[in-house]
Protein backbone atom coordinates (compact mmCIF):
# COMPACT_ATOMS: atom_id res chain seq x y z
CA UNK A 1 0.00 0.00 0.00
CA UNK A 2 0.80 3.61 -0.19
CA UNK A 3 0.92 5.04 2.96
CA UNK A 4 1.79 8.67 4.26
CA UNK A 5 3.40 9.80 7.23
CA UNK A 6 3.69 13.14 8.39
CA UNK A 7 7.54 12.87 9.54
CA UNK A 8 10.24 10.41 9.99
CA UNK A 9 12.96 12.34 12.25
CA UNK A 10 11.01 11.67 15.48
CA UNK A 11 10.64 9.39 17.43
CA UNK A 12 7.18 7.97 16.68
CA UNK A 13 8.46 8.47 13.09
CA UNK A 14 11.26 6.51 13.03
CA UNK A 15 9.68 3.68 14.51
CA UNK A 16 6.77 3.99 11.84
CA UNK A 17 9.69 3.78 9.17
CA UNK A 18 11.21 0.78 10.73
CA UNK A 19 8.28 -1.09 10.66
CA UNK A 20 6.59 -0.02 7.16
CA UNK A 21 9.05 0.65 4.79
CA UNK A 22 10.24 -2.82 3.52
CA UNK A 23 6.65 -3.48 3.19
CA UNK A 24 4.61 -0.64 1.72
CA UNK A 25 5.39 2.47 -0.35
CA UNK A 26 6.13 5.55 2.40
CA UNK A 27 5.02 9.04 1.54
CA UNK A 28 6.64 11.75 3.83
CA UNK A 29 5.16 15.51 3.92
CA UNK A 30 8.08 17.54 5.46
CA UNK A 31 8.81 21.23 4.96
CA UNK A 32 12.61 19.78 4.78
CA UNK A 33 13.83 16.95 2.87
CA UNK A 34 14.27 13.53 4.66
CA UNK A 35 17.30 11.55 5.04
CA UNK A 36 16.20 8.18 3.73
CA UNK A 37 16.39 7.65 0.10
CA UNK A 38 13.56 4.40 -0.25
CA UNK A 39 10.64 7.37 1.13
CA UNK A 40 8.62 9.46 -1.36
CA UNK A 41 9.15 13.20 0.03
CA UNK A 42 6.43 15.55 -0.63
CA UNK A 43 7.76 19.31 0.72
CA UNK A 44 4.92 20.70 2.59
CA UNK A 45 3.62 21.65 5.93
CA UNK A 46 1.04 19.58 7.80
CA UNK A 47 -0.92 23.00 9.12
CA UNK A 48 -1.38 24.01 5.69
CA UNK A 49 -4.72 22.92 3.71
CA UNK A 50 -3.19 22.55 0.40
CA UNK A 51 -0.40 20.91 1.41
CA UNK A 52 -1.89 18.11 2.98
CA UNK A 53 -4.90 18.15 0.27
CA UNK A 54 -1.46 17.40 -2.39
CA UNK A 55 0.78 14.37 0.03
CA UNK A 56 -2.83 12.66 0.41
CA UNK A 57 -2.95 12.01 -3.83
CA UNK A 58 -3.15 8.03 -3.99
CA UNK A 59 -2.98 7.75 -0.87
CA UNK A 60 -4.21 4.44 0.51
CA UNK A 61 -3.45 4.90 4.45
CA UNK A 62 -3.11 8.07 6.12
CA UNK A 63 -1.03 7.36 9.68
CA UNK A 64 -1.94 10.73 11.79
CA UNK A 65 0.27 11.74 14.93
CA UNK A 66 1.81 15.30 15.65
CA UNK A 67 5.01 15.62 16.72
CA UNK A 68 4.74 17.27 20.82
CA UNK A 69 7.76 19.49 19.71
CA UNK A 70 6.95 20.48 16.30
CA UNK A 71 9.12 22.52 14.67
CA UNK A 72 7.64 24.29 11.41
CA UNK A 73 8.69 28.06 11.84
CA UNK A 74 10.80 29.98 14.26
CA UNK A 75 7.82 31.80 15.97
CA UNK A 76 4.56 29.54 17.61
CA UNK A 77 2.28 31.64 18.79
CA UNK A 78 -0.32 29.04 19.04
CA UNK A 79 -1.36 26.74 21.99
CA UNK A 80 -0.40 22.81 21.11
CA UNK A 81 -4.09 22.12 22.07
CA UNK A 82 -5.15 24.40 18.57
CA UNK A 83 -1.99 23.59 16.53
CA UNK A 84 -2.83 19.64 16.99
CA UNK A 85 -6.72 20.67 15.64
CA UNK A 86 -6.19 22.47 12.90
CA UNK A 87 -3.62 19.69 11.66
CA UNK A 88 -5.92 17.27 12.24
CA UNK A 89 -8.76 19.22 10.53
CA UNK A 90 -6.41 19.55 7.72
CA UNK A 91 -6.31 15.76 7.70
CA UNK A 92 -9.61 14.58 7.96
CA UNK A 93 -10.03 17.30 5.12
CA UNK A 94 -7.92 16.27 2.69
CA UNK A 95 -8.25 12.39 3.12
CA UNK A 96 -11.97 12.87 2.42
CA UNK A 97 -11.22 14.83 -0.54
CA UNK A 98 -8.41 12.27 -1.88
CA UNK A 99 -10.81 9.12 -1.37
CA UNK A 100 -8.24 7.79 1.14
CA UNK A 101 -9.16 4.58 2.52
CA UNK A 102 -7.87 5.06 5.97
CA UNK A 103 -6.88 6.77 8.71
CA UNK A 104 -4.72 5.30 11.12
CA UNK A 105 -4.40 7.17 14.57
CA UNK A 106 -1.34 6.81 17.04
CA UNK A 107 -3.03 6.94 20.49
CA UNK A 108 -1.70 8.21 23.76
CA UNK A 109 -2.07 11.90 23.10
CA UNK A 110 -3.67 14.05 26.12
CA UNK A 111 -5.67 15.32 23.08
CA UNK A 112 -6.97 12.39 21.87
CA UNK A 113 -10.36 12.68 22.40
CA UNK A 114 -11.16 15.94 20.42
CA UNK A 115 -8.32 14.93 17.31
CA UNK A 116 -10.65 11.79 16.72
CA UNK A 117 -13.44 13.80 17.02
CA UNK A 118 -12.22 16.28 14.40
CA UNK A 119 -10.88 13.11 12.24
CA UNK A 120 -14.52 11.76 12.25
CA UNK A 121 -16.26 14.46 11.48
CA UNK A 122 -15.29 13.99 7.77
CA UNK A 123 -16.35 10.47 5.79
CA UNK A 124 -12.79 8.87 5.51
CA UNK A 125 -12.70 5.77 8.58
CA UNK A 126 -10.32 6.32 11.10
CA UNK A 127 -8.62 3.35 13.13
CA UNK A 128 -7.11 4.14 16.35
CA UNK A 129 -3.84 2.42 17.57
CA UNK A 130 -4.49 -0.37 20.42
CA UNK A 131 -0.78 0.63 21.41
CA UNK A 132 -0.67 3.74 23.12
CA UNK A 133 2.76 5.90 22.85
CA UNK A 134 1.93 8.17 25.70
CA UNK A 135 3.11 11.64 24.70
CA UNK A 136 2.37 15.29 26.02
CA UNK A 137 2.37 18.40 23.79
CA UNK A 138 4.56 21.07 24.20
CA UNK A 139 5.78 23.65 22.13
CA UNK A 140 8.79 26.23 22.97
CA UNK A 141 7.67 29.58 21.71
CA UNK A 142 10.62 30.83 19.93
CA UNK A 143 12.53 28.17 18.26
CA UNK A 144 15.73 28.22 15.96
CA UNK A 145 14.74 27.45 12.07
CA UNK A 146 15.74 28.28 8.58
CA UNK A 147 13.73 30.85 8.46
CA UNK A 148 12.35 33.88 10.22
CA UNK A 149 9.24 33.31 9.73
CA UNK A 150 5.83 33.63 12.13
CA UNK A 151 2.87 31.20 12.35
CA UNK A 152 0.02 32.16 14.61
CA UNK A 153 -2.93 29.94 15.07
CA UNK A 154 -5.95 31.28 17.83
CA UNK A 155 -9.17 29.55 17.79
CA UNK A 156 -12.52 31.53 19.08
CA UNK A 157 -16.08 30.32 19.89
CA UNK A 158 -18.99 32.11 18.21
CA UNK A 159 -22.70 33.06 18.20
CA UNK A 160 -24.71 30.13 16.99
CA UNK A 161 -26.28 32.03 14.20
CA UNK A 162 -22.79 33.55 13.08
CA UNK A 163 -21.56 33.17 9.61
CA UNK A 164 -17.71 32.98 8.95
CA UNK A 165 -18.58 36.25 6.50
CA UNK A 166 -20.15 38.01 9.76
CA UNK A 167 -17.10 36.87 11.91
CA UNK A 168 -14.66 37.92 8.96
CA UNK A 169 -16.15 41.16 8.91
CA UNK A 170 -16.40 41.59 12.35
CA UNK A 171 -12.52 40.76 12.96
CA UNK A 172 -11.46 43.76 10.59
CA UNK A 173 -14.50 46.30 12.29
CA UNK A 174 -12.54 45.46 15.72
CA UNK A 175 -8.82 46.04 13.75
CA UNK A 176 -10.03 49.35 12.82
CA UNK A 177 -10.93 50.43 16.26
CA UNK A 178 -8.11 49.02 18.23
CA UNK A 179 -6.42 51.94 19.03
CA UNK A 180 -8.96 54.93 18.32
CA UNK A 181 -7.58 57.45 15.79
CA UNK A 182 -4.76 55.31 14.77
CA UNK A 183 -5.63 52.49 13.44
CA UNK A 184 -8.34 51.83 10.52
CA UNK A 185 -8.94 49.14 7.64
CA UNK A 186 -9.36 50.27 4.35
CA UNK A 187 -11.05 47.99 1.74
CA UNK A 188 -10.74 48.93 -1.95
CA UNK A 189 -12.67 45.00 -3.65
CA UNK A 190 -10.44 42.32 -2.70
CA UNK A 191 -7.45 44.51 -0.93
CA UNK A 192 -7.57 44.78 2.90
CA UNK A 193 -5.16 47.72 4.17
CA UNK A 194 -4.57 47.29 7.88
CA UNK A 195 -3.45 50.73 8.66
CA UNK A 196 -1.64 52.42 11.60
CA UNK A 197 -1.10 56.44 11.61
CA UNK A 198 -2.63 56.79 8.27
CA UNK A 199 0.56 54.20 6.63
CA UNK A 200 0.11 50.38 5.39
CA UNK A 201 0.96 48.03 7.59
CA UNK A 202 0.01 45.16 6.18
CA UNK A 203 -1.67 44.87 2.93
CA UNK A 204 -3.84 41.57 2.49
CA UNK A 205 -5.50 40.22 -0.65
CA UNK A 206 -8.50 38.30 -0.99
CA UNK A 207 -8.48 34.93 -2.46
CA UNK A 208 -11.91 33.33 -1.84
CA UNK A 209 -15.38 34.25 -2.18
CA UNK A 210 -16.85 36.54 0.27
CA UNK A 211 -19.79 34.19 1.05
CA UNK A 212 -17.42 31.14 1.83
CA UNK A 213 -18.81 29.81 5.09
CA UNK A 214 -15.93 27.54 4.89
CA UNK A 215 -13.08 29.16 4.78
CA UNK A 216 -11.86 32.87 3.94
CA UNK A 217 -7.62 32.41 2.85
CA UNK A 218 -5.70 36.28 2.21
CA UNK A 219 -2.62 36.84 0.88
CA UNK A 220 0.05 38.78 2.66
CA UNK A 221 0.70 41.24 -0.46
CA UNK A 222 2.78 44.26 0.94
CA UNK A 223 3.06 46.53 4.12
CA UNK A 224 5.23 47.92 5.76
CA UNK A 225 5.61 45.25 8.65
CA UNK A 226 5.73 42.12 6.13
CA UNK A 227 8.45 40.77 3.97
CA UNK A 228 7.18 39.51 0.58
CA UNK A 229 9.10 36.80 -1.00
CA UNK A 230 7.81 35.06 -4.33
CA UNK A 231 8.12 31.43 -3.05
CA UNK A 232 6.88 31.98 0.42
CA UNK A 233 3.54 34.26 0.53
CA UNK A 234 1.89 34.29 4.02
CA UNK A 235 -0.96 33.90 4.44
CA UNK A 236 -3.94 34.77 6.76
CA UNK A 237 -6.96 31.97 7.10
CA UNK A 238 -9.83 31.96 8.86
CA UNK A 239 -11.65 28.78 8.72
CA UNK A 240 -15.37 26.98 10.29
CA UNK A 241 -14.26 24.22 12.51
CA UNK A 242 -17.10 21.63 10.76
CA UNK A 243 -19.75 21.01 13.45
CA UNK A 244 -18.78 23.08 16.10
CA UNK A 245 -19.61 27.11 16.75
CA UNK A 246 -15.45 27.65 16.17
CA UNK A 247 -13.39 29.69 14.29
CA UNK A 248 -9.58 29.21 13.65
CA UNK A 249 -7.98 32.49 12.93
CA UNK A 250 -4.24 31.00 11.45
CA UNK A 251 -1.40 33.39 10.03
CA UNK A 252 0.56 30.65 7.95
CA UNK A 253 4.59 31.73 6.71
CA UNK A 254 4.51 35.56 7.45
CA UNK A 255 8.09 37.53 7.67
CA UNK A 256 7.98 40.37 9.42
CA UNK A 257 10.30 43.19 7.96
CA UNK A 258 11.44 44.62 11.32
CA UNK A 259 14.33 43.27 12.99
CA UNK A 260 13.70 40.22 14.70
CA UNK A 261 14.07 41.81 18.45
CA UNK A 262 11.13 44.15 17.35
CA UNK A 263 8.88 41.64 16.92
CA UNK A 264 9.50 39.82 20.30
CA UNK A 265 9.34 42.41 22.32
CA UNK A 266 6.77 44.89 20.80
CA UNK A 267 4.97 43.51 17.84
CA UNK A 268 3.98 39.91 19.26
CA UNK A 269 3.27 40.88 22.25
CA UNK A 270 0.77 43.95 21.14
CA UNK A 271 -0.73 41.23 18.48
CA UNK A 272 -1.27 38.61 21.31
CA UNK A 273 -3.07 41.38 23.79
CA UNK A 274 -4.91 42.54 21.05
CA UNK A 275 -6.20 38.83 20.48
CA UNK A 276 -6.94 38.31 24.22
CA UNK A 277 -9.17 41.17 23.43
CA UNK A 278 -10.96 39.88 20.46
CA UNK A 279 -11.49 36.74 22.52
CA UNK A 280 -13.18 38.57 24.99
CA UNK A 281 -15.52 40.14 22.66
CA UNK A 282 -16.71 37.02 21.05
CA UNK A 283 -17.52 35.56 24.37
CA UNK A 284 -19.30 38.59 24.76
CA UNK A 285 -21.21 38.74 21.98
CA UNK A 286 -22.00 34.67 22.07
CA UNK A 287 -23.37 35.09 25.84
CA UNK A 288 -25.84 38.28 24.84
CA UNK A 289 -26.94 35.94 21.51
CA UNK A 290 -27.65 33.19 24.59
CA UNK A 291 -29.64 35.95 26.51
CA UNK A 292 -31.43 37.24 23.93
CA UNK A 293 -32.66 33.24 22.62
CA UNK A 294 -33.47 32.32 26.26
CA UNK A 295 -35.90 35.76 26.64
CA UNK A 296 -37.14 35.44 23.23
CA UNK A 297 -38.11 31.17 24.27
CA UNK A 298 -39.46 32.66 27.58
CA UNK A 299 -41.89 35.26 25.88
């Protein structure tokens, strides 16, 4: 068979090699090439849609399991709880797309529950390990890498009746008003400014259809806070968690263009505050939804 595997330099990984590769065709997906020569290597990343959506072509088993200390860019501003579900929604995705007979699942994850939850919630079958290789996640949040590059991944709970449109629309309305008289959004069709004192910060582009209750996917484009390289576009995605009344908001391969001490000790932490925020809102706005139901039933 032709299985894929989402790594081989781990230890879960290596072991998975060991045991498969005399017998079945591997398929790696690795941002970096692999050192064993018998392995098809497929360069992607695992938190990336597309990706995933290309390593799963022909495809007959899909082995899922997430690395605790995955490395995939030098910044992880992301819990491991949300990084592990948005790679396995990525998964479940993309097998289901690729007719994939299987998925196999490596218990022993303090996560397990909700990844085979998320797994399941698409058509493809998913077979869970009776061998459990007990493992907790943890991430460091700045790491060395090739590249310095930022990947942010937050995931917020919505109003019930909330459309990813109204949420989309909703996160650039709070942008704008931020920091009062500073900051604003300007939206000329598919071009998102993000503005600060009246100058481009970061200029996104629209690549899907406004009414895409799925997912919304920009373009980093231009700004003065991003570095634009031809091969490596970031990316900002906000995508329905299928089932549930989540949003992932994920920032995928953006460069900032200030030096790299800026960003740790002014621009992250101003981004993550400003997020804490947000989160606050939508809890707000999810409870007075609740009220407003629950009087409404009560009339």
């Amino acid at each position: 068979m032709r299985v894929l595997l989402t790594g081989v330099s781990g230890y879960i990984g290596k072991n998975l090699y060991e045991s498969l590769h005399m017998e079945h065709d591997l398929v790696v997906v690795s941002q970096y090439k692999q050192i064993y020569d018998d392995v098809r290597w497929i360069k992607g990343d695992i938190f990336t849609l597309e990706d995933v959506t290309k390593a799963m072509e022909d495809i007959d088993i899909a082995i899922y399991f997430l690395d605790p200390t995955k490395r995939s860019s030098k910044t992880m501003e992301a819990s491991y709880k949300d990084m592990n579900a948005l790679a396995a929604d990525n998964y479940g995705r993309a097998a289901a797309a690729m007719n994939v007979k299987q998925i196999i699942y490596v218990a022993g994850a303090v996560e397990d529950n909700e990844t085979l939850k998320i797994l399941r919630s698409y058509k493809t079958p998913v077979r869970v390990t009776h061998t459990e290789i007990k493992r907790k996640g943890m991430l460091a949040r700045f790491q060395s890498a090739r590249r310095d590059d930022v990947r942010i991944i937050r995931r917020f709970r919505i109003p019930k009746s909330w459309t990813l449109e109204k949420f989309t629309a909703y996160y650039f309305d709070y942008y704008k008003n931020v920091l009062p008289g500073l900051s604003n959004v300007e939206i000329h069709e598919d071009s998102y400014y993000l503005q600060g004192a009246k100058r481009d910060l970061i200029h996104l582009k629209r690549r899907t259809a406004l009414k895409n209750n799925d997912r919304q996917i920009f373009d980093i484009a231009g700004g003065e806070l991003a570095t634009i390289r031809d091969q490596h576009t970031g990316t900002l995605e906000f995508r329905r968690m299928l089932g549930t009344e989540e949003i992932m908001v994920c920032i995928h391969r953006y460069e900032p263009s200030k030096p790299w001490l800026f960003y740790q000790l002014l621009q992250a932490p101003f981004h993550a505050l400003t997020m804490r925020i947000f989160e606050v809102d939508m809890r707000i706005e999810k409870f007075n939804e609740e009220q407003r139901k629950g009087h409404t039933e009560n009339k």
